[in-house]
Protein backbone atom coordinates (compact mmCIF):
# COMPACT_ATOMS: atom_id res chain seq x y z
CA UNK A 1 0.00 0.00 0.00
CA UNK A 2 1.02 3.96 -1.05
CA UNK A 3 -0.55 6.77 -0.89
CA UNK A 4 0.90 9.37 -3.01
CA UNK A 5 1.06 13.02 -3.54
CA UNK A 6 1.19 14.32 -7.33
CA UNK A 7 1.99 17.34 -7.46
CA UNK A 8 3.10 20.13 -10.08
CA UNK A 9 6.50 21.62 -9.32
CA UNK A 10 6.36 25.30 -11.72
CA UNK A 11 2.98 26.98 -12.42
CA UNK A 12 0.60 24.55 -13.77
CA UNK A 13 -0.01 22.51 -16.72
CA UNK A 14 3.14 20.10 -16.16
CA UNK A 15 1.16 17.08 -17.48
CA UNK A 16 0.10 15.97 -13.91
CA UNK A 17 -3.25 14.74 -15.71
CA UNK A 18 -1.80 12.29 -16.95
CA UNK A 19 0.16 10.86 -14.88
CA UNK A 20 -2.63 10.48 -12.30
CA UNK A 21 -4.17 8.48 -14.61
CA UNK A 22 -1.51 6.24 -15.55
CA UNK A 23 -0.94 5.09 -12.08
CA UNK A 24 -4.80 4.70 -10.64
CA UNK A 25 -5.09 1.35 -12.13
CA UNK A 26 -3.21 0.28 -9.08
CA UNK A 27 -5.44 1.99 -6.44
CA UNK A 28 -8.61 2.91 -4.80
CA UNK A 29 -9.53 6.48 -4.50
CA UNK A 30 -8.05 9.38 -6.09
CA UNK A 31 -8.61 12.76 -4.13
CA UNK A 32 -8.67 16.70 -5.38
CA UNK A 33 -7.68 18.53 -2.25
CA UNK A 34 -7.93 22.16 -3.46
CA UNK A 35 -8.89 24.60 -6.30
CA UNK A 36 -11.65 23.88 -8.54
CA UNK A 37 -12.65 24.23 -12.34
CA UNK A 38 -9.35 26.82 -13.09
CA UNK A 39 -7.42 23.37 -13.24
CA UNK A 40 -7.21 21.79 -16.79
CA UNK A 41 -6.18 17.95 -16.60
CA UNK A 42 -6.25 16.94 -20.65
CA UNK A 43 -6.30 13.24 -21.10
CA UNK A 44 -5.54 11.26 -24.24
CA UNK A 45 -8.35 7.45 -23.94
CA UNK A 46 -8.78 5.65 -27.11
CA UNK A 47 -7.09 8.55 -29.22
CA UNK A 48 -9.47 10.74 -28.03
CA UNK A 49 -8.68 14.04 -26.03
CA UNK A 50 -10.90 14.17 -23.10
CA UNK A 51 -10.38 17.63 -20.58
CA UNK A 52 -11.06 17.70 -17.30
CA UNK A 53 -11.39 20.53 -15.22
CA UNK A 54 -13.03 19.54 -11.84
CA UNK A 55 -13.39 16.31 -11.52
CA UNK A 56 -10.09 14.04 -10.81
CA UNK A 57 -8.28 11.98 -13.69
CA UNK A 58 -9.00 8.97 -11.49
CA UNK A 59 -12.52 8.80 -12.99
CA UNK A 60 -11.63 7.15 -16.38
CA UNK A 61 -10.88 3.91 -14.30
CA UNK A 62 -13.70 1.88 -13.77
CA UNK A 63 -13.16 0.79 -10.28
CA UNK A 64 -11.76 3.35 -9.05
CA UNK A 65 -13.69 6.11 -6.82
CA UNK A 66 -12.88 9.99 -6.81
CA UNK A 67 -13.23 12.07 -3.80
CA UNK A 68 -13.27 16.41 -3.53
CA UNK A 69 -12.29 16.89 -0.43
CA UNK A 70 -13.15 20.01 1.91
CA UNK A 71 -10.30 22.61 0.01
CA UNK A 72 -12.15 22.03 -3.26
CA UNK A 73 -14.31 24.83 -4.32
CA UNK A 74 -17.31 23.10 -6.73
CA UNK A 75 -19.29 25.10 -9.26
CA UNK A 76 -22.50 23.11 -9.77
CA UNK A 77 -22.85 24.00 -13.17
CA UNK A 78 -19.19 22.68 -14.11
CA UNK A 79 -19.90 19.22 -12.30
CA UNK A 80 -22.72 18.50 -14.00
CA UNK A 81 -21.30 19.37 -17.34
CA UNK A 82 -18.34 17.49 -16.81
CA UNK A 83 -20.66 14.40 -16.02
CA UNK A 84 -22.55 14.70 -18.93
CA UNK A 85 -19.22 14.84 -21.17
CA UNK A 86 -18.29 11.56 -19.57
CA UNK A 87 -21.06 9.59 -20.33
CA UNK A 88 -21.06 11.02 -24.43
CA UNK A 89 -17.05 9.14 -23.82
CA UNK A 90 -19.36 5.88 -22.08
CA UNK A 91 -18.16 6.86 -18.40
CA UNK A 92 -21.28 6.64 -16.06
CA UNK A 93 -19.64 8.26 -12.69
CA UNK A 94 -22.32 9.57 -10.68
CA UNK A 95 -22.13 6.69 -8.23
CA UNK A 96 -18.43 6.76 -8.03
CA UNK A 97 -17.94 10.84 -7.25
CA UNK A 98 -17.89 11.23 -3.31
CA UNK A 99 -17.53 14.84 -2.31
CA UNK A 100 -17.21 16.66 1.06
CA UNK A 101 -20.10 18.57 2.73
CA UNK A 102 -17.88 21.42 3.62
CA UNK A 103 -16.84 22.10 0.35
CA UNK A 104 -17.83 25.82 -0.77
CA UNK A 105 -19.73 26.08 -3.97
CA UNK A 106 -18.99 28.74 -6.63
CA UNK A 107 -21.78 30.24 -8.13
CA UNK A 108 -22.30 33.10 -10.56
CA UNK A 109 -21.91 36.06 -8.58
CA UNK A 110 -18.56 34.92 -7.49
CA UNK A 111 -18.05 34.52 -11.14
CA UNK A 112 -19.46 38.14 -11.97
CA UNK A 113 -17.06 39.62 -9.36
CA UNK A 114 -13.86 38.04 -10.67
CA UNK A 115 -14.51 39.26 -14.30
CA UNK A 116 -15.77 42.53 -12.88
CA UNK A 117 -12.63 42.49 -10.85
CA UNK A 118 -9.96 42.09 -13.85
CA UNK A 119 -11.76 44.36 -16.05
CA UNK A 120 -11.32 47.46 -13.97
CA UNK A 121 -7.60 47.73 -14.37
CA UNK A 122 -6.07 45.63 -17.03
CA UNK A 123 -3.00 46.97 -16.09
CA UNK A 124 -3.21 45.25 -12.93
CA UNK A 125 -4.89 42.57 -13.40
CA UNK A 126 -3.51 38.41 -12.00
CA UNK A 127 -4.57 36.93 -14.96
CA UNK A 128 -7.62 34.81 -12.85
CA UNK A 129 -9.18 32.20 -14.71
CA UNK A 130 -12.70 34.11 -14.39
CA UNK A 131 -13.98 31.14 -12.91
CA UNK A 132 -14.81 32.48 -9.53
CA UNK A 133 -12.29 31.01 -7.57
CA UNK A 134 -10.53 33.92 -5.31
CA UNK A 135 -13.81 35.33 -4.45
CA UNK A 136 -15.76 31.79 -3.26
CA UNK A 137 -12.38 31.19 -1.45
CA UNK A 138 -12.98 34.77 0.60
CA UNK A 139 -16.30 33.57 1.37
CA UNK A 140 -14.97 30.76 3.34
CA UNK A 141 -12.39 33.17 5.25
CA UNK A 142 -14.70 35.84 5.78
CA UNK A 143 -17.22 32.95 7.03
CA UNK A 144 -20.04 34.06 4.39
CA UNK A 145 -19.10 30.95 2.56
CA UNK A 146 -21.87 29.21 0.56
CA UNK A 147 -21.10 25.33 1.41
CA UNK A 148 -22.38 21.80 -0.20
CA UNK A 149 -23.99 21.07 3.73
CA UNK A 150 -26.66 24.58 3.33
CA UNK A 151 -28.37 22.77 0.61
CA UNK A 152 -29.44 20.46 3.36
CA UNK A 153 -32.29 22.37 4.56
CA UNK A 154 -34.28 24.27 2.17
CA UNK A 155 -35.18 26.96 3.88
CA UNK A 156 -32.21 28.13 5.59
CA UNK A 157 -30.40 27.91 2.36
CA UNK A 158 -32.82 30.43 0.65
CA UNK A 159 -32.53 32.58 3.57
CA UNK A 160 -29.03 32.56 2.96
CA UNK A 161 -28.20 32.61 -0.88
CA UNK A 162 -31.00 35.79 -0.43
CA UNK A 163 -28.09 37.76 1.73
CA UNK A 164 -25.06 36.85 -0.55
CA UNK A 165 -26.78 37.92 -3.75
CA UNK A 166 -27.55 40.81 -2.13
CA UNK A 167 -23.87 41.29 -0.59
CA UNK A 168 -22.26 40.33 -4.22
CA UNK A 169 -24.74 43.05 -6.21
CA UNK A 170 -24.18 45.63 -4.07
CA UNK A 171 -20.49 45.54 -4.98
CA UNK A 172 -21.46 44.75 -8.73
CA UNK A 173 -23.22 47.81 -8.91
CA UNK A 174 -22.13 50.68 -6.47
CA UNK A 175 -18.24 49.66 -6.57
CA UNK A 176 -17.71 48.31 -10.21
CA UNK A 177 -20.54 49.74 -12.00
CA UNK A 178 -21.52 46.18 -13.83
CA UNK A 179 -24.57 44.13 -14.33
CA UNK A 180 -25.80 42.74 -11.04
CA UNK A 181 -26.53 38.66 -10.87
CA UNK A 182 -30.54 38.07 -10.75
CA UNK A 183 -31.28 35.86 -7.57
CA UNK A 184 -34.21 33.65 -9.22
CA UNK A 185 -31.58 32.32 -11.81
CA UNK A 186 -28.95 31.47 -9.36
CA UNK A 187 -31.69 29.41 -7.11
CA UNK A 188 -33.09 27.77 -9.99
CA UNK A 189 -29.70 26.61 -10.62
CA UNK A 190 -29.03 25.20 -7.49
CA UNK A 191 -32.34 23.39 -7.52
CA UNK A 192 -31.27 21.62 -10.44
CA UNK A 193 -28.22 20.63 -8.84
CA UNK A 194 -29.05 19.69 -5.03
CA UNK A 195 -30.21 16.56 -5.23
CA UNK A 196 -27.00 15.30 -6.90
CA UNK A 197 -25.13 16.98 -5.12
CA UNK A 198 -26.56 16.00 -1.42
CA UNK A 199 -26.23 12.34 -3.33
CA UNK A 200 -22.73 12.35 -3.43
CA UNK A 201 -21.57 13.90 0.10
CA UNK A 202 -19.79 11.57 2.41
CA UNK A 203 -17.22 12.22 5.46
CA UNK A 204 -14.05 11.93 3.35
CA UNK A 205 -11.71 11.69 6.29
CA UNK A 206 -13.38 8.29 7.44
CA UNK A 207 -13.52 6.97 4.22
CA UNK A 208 -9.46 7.66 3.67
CA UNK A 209 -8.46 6.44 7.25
CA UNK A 210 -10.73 3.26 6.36
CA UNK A 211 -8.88 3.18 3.19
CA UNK A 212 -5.57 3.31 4.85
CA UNK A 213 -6.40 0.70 7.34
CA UNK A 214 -7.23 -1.59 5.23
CA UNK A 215 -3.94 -0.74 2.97
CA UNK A 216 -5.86 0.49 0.08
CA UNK A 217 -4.19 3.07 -2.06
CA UNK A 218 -4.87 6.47 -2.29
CA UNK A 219 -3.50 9.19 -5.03
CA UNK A 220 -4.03 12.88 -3.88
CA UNK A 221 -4.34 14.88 -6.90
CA UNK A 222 -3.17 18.69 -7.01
CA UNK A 223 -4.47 21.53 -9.38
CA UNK A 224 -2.15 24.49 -10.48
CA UNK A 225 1.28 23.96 -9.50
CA UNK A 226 3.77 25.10 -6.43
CA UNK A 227 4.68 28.28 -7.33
CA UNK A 228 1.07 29.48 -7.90
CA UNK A 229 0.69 28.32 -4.14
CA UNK A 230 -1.30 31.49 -2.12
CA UNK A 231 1.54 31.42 0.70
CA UNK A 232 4.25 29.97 -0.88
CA UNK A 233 4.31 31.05 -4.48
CA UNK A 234 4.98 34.73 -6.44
CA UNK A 235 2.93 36.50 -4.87
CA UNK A 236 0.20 38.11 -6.08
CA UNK A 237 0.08 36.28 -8.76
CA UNK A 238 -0.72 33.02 -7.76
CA UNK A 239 -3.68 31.22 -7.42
CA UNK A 240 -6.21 31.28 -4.18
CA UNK A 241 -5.51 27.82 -2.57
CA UNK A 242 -2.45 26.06 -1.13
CA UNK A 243 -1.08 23.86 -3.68
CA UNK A 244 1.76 22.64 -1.86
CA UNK A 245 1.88 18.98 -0.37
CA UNK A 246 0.00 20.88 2.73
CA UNK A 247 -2.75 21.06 1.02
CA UNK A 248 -2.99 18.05 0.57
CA UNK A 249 -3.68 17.57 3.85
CA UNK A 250 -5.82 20.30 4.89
CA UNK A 251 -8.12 19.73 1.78
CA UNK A 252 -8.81 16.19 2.69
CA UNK A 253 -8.65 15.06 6.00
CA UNK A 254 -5.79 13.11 5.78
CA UNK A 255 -3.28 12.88 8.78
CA UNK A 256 0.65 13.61 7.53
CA UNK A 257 1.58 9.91 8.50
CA UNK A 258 -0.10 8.36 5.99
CA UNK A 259 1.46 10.11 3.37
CA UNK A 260 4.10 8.05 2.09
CA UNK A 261 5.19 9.48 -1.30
CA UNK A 262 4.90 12.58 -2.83
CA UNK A 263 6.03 12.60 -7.02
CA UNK A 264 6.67 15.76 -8.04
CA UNK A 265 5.68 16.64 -12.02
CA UNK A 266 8.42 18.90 -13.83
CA UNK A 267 8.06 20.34 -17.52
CA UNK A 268 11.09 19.81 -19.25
CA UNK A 269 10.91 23.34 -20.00
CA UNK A 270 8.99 26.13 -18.06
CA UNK A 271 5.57 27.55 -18.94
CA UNK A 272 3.19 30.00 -17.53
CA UNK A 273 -0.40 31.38 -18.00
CA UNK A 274 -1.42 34.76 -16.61
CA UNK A 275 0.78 37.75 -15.36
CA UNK A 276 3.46 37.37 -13.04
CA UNK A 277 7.60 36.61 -12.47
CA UNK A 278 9.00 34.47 -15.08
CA UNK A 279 13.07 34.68 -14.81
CA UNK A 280 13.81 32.59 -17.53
CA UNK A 281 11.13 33.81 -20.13
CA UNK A 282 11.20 33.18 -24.20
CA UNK A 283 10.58 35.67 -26.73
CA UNK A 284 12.23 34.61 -29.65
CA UNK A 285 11.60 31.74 -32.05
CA UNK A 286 12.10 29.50 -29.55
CA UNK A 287 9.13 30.54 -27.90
CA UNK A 288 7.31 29.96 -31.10
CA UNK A 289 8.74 26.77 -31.29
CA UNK A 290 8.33 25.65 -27.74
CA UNK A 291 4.15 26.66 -28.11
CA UNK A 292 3.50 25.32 -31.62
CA UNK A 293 5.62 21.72 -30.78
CA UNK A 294 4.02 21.16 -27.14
CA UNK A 295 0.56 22.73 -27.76
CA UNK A 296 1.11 25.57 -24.94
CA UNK A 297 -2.46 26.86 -24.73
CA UNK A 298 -4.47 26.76 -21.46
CA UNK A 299 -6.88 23.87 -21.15
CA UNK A 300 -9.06 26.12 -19.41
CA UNK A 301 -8.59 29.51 -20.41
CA UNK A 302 -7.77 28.46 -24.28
CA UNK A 303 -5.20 31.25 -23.73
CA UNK A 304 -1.10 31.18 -24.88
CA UNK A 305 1.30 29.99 -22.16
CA UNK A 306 4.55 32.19 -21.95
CA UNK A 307 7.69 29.68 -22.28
CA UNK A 308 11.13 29.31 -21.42
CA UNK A 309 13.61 27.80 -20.06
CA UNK A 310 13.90 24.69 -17.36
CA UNK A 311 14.86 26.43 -13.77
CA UNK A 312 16.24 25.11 -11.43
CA UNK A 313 16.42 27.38 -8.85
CA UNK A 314 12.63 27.36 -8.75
CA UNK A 315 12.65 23.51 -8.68
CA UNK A 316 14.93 23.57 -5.83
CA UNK A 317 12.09 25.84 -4.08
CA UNK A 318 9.75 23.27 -4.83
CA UNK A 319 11.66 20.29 -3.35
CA UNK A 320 11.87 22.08 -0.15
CA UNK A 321 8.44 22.94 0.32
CA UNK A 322 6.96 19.48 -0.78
CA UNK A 323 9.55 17.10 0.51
CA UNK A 324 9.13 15.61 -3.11
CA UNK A 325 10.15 12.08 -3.39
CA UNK A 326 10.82 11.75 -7.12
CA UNK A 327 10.44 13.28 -10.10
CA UNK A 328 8.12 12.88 -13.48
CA UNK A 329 9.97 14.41 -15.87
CA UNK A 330 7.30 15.35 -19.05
CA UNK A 331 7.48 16.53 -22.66
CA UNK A 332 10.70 16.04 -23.12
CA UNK A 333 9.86 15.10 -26.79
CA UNK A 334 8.73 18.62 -27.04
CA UNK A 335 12.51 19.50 -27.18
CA UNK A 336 13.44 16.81 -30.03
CA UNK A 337 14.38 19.55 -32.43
CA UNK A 338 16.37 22.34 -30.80
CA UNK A 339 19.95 22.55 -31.46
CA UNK A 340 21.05 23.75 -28.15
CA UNK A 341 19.17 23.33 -24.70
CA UNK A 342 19.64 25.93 -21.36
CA UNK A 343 18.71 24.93 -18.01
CA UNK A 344 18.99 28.14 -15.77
CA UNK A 345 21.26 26.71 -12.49
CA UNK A 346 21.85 30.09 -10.86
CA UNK A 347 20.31 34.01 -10.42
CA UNK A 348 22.25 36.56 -10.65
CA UNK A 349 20.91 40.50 -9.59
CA UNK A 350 21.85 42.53 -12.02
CA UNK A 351 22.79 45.89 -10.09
CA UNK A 352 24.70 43.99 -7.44
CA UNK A 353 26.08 41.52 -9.21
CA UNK A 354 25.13 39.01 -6.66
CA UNK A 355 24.92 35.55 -7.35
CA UNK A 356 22.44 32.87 -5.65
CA UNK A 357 21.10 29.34 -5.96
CA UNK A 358 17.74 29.49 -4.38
CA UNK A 359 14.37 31.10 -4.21
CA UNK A 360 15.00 34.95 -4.19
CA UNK A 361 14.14 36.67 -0.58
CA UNK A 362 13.33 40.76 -1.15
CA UNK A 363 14.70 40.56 -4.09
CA UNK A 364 12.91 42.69 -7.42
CA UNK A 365 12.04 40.40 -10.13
CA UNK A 366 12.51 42.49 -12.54
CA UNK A 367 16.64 42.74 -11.89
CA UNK A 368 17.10 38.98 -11.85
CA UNK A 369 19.12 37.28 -15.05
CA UNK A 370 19.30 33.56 -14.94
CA UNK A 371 22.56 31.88 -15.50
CA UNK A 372 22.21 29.44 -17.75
CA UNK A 373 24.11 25.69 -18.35
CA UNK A 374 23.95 25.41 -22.20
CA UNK A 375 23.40 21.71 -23.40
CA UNK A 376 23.80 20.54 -27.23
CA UNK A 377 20.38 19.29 -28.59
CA UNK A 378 19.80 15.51 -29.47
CA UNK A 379 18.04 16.55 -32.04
CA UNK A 380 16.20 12.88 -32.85
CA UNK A 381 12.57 11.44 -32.28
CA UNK A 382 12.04 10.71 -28.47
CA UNK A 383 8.24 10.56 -29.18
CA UNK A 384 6.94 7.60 -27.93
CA UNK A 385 9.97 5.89 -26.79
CA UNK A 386 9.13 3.76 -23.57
CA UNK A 387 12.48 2.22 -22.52
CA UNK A 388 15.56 4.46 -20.78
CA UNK A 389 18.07 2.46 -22.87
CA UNK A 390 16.50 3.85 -26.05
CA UNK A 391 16.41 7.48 -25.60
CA UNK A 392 19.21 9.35 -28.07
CA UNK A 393 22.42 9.70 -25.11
CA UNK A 394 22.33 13.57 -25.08
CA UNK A 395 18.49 13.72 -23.53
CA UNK A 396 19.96 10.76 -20.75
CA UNK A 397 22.36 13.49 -20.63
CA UNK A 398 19.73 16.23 -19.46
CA UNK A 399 17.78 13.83 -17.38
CA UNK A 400 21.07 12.94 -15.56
CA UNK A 401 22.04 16.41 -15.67
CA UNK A 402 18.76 17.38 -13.65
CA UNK A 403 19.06 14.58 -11.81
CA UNK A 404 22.63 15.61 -10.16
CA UNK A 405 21.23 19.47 -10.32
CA UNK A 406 18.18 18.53 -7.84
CA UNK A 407 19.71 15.44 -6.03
CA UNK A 408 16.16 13.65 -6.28
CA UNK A 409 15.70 10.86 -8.87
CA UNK A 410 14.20 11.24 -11.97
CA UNK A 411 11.37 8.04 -12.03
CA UNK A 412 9.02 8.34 -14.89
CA UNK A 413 9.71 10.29 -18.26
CA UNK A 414 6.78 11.27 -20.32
CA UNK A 415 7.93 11.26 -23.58
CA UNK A 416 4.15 11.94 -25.38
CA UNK A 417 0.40 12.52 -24.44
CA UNK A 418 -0.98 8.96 -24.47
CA UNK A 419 -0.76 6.85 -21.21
CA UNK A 420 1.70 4.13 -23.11
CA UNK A 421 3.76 7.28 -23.94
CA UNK A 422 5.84 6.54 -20.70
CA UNK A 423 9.38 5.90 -19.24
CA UNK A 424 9.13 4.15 -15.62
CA UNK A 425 12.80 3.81 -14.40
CA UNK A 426 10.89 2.80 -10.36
CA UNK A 427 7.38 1.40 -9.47
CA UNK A 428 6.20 3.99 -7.51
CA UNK A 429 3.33 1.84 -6.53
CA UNK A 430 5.78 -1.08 -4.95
């Protein structure tokens, strides 16, 4: 028995999608601990792309269940959508979705707000998603929080969805000067969805020490990626839940000694949606190159990812603050064609010349160079390939490179979208 954390280790859309679903066959539960429908898992089953944005990868196994635990903020209207694209791929998963009842629900004034919110000032904007994740997550801290347990009794729940409509379109009007949300549409939208929701609540911290005494496996599933962690990441930009290995924990219940892996997922180049820090950056062809050969566009948003170069000075931030095990190395196939290949190993401040290895403390962003190891290209077909021993020597080279850089092993290389698409150097699982 294992439970594992998967993890991203940069700012999202490292392939983690995949990866989850590769290694459920072997357990029981898979569990979302935090964000919500701003995540964008995209899965490759029977050659056909399937996208998942709520719900965890887990589902597309059979006998496997799938669990949202309490840091998981659940737009109705996404779930049920997301069900109904299942079952047009023949996935019927109603009866295998368990969710917590303290989960907070995102509905569309929270939506309204965060739209409202990034209009006013372009200039200034994060970059959100606009699917109404920040402001549902203030509801919980400010303790107005809409939860999956108030559409238990009828009444009180109208009582209550009455006040935050009213709280949400007094901002939407007197502050922001937009359309307000009509109350009538946003009940008749959670009467549609009560029932199935109510259906699928359970306590999710029984079920996963059950699960752990009876040395079933458990995969905890993260959204986003480390550096887009609230606490931990750059600051305001960054997303509006922990994504960290603690949140892991406080998102599901489940107590820090059961834990017994955590796998951390690492592009084999950077990539970023939205606004914020990006040392290493691309602006050049390679850019061009790096989006057109690995398909850089948000599986949520639809929007460009900026690109550039592997760092490892960010990874090294990431290892510390997850405790990460081992690494999946993905889309290293993505860099099959470039002639020469930089990994940034060091920062260096530009006015004071200063030169340092780890996560930059006061330090402006905007007067840090990275320092870059320059690696020749292989420049041959790595798509596909499932076996170490027949990967062209200079990308062993990288992966060893890496390897040495972050002193953590390098156990699975994803060297294409499909599940078979795989390099597994250690069972994980074992």
């Amino acid at each position: 028995m294992t439970n594992i954390v998967i993890l991203g280790t940069q700012w999202g859309d490292e392939g983690k999608g995949k990866i989850v679903d590769m290694l459920t066959h072997n357990v029981k539960y898979v569990v979302r601990y935090q964000g919500g429908n701003n995540a964008g898992h995209t899965l490759i089953h029977n050659n056909k792309k399937i996208i998942l944005h709520l719900i965890p990868s887990g589902i597309l196994h059979k006998n496997v269940f799938v669990i949202l635990g309490n840091g998981v903020v659940i737009s109705p209207k996404a779930m049920l959508q997301e069900i109904n694209m299942l079952k047009k791929f023949g996935f019927y998963v109603e009866n295998r979705i368990k969710i917590s009842s303290s989960c907070q629900l995102i509905l569309d004034f929270h939506i309204a707000l965060d739209i409202a919110r990034e209009n006013k000032d372009i200039k200034k904007s994060i970059g959100t998603t606009l699917k109404g994740i920040g402001p549902a997550y203030e509801d919980k801290i400010s303790r107005r929080g809409f939860m999956v347990s108030d559409l238990e009794n009828y009444n009180n729940m109208v009582l209550k969805l009455k006040d935050i409509t009213k709280y949400y379109n007094n901002q939407l009007k007197y502050i922001y000067k937009t359309k307000t949300i009509d109350y009538n549409i946003i009940l008749k939208e959670i009467n549609e969805n009560r029932k199935m929701l109510l259906n699928m609540v359970e306590d999710i911290p029984n079920i996963l020490e059950k699960a752990t005494k009876k040395k079933e496996s458990i995969i905890f599933e993260g959204a986003q990626g480390s550096l887009l962690d609230i606490d931990h990441g750059t600051y305001p930009y960054v997303t509006s839940s922990n994504t960290v290995v603690g949140g892991a924990l406080t998102g599901s219940g489940i107590g820090i000694k059961n834990i017994d892996h955590v796998v951390g997922i690492v592009k084999s180049y950077s990539t970023r949606v939205g606004n914020g820090p990006f040392p290493t950056e691309l602006k050049n062809k390679t850019n061009d190159y790096l989006v057109n050969k690995g398909q850089e566009y948000g599986s949520t948003t639809g929007r460009k990812r900026r690109t550039g170069w592997l760092d490892i000075v960010l990874l090294r931030r990431s290892i510390q603050l997850n405790s990460i095990s081992s690494i999946c190395l993905t889309k290293i196939d993505v860099l099959d064609e470039l002639k020469k290949i930089k990994i940034c190993i060091y920062y260096k401040n530009k006015k004071t010349k200063k030169i340092f290895s780890h996560f930059p403390i006061l330090q402006d962003w905007n007067v840090i160079e990275p320092i870059y190891k320059i690696l020749p290209g292989w420049q041959k077909n790595t798509y596909g390939i499932k076996s170490m021993s027949k990967l062209p020597k200079k990308a062993i080279d990288y992966i060893n490179i890496i390897q040495k850089l972050l002193k953590i092993p390098v156990d699975i290389i994803s060297t294409g979208p499909d599940r078979s698409h795989t390099i597994i150097n250690y069972n994980i699982l074992n």
